[in-house]
N, C-alpha and C. Protein backbone atom coordinates (compact mmCIF):
# COMPACT_ATOMS: atom_id res chain seq x y z
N UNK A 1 55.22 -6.84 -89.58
CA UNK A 1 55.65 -5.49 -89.30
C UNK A 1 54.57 -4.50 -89.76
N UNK A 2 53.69 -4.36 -88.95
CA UNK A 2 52.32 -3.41 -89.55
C UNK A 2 53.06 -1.90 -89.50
N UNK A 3 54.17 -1.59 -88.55
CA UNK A 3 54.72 0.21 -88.83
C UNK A 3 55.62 0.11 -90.20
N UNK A 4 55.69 -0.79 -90.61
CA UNK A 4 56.65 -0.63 -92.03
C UNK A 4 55.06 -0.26 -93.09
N UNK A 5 53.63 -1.52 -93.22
CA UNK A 5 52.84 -1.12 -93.75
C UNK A 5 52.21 0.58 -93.54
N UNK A 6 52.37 1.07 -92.05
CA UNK A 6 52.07 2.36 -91.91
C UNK A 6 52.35 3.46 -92.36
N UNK A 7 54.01 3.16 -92.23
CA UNK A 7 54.74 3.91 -93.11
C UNK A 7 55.04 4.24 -94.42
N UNK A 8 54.78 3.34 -94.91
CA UNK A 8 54.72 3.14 -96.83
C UNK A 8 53.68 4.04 -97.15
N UNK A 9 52.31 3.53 -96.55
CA UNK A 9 50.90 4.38 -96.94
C UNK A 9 50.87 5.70 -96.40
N UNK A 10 51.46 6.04 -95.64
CA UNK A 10 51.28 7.69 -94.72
C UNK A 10 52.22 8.38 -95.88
N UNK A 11 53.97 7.56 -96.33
CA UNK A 11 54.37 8.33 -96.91
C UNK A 11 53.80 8.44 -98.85
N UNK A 12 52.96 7.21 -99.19
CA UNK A 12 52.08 7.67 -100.62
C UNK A 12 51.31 8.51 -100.55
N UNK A 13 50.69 8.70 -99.56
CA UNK A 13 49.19 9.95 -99.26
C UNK A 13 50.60 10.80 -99.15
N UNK A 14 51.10 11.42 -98.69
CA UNK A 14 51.69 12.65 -98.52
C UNK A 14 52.65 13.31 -99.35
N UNK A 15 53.45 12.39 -100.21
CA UNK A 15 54.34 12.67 -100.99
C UNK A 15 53.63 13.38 -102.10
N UNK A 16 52.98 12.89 -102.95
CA UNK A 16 52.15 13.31 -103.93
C UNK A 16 51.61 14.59 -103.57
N UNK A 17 51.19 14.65 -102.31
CA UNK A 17 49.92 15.83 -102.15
C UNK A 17 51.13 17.36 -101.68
N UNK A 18 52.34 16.38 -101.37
CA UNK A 18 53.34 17.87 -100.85
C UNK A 18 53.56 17.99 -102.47
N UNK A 19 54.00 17.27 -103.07
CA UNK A 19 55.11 17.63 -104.28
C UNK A 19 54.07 18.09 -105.38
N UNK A 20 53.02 18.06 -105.67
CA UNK A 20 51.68 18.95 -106.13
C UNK A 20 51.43 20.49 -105.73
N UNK A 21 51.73 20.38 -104.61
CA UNK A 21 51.60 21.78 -104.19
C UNK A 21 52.64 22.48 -104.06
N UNK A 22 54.33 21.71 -104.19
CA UNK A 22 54.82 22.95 -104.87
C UNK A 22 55.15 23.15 -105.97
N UNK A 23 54.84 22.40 -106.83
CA UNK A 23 54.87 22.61 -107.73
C UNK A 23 53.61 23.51 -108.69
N UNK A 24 52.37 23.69 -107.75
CA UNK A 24 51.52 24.89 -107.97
C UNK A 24 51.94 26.07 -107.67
N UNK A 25 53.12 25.88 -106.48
CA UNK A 25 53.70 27.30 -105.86
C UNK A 25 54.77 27.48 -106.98
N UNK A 26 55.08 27.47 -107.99
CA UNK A 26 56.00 27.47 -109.14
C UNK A 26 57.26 26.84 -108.58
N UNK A 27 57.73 26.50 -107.83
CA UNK A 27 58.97 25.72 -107.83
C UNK A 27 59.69 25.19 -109.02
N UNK A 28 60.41 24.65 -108.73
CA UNK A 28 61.75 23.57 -110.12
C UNK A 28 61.30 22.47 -109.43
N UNK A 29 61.16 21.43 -110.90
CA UNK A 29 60.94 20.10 -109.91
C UNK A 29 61.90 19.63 -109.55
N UNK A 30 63.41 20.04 -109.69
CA UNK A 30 64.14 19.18 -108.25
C UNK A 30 63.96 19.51 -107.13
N UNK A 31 63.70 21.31 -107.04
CA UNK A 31 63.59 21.59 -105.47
C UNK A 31 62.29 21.15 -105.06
N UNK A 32 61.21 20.89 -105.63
CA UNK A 32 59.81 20.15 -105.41
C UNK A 32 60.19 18.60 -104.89
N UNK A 33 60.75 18.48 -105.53
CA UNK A 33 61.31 16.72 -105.54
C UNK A 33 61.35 16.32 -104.50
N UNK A 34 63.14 17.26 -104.41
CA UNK A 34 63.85 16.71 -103.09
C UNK A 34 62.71 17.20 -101.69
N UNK A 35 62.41 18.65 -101.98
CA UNK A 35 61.61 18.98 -100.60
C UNK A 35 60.37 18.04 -99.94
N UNK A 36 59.78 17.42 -101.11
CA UNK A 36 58.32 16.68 -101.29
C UNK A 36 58.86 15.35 -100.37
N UNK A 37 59.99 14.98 -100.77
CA UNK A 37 60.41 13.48 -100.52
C UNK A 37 60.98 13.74 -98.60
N UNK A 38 61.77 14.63 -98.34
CA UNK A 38 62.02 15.02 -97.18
C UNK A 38 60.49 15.41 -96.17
N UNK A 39 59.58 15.87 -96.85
CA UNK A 39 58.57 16.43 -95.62
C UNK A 39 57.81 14.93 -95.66
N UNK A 40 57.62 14.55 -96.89
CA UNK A 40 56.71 13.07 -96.85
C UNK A 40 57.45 12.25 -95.78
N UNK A 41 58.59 12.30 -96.18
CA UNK A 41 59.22 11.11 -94.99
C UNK A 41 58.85 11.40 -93.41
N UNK A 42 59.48 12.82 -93.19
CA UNK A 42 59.33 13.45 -91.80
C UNK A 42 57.59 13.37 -91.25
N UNK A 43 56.73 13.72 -92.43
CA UNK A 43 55.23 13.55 -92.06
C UNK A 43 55.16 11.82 -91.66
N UNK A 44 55.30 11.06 -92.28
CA UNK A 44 54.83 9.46 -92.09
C UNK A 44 55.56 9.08 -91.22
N UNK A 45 56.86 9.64 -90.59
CA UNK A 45 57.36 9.13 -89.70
C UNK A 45 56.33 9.70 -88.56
N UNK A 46 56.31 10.92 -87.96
CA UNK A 46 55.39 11.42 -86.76
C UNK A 46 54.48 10.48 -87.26
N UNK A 47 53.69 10.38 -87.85
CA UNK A 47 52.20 9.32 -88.03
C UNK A 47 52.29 8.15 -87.39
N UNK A 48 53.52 7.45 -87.81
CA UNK A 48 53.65 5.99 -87.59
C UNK A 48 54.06 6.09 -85.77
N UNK A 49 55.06 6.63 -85.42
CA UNK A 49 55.71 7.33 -84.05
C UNK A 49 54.08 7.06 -83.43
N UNK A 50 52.96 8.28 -83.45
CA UNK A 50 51.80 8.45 -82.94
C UNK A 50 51.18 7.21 -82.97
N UNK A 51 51.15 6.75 -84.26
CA UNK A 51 50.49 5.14 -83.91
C UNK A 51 50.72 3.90 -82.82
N UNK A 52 52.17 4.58 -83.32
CA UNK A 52 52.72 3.20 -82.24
C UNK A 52 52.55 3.25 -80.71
N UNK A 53 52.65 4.86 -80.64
CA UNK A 53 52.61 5.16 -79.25
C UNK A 53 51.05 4.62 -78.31
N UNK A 54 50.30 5.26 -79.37
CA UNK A 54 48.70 4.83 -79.33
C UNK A 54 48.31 3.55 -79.37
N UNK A 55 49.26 2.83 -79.76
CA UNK A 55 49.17 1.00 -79.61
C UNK A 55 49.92 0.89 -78.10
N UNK A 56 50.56 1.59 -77.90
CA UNK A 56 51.52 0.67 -76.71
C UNK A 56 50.29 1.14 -75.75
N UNK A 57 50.13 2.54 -75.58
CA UNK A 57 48.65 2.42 -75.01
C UNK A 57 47.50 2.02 -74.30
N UNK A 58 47.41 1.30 -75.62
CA UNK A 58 46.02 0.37 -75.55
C UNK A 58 45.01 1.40 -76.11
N UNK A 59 45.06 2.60 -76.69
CA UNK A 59 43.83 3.10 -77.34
C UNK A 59 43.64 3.15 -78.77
N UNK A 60 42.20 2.77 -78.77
CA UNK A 60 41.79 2.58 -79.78
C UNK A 60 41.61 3.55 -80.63
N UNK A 61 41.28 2.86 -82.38
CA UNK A 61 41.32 3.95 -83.36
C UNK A 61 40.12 3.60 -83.88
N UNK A 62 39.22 4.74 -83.96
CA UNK A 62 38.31 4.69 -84.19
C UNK A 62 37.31 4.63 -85.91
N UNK A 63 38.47 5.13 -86.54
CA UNK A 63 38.47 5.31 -88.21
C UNK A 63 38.96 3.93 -88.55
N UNK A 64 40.33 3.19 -88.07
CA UNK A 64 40.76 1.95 -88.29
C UNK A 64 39.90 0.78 -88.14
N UNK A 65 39.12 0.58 -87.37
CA UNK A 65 38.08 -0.24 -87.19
C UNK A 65 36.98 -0.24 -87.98
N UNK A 66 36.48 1.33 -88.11
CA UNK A 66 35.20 1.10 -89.44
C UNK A 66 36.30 0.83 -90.68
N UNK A 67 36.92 1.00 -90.65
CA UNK A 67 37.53 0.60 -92.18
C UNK A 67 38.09 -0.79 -92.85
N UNK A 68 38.53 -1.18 -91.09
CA UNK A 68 38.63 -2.81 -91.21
C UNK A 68 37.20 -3.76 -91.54
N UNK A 69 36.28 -3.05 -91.02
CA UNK A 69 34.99 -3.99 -90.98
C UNK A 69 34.46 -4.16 -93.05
């Protein structure tokens, strides 16, 4: 299941980097929390969605390949 691996990593890069920034915007960390955990999800989902779509496709990714090598 490589969209479950997609999804895990789209939502670690994003969670952190939302819930950092509001919590620079002074927020409470529950409303940081909960908001961080809701946009991370909604962000890695479109990501993974786009991927998959881009696999059914057939086009290639051009960053994925130098990174595999």
């Amino acid at each position: 299941m490589p969209w479950f691996r997609w999804l895990v990593s789209a939502f670690a890069i994003a969670f952190p980097v939302l819930f950092a920034a509001y919590l620079l915007r002074g927020q409470s960390m529950s409303h940081a929390l909960s908001e961080s955990l809701a946009w991370g999800a909604i962000s890695a989902w479109v990501f993974v969605m786009g991927k998959i779509n881009n696999v059914r496709r057939g086009r290639r990714c051009a960053a994925c390949e130098t990174l595999a090598e």
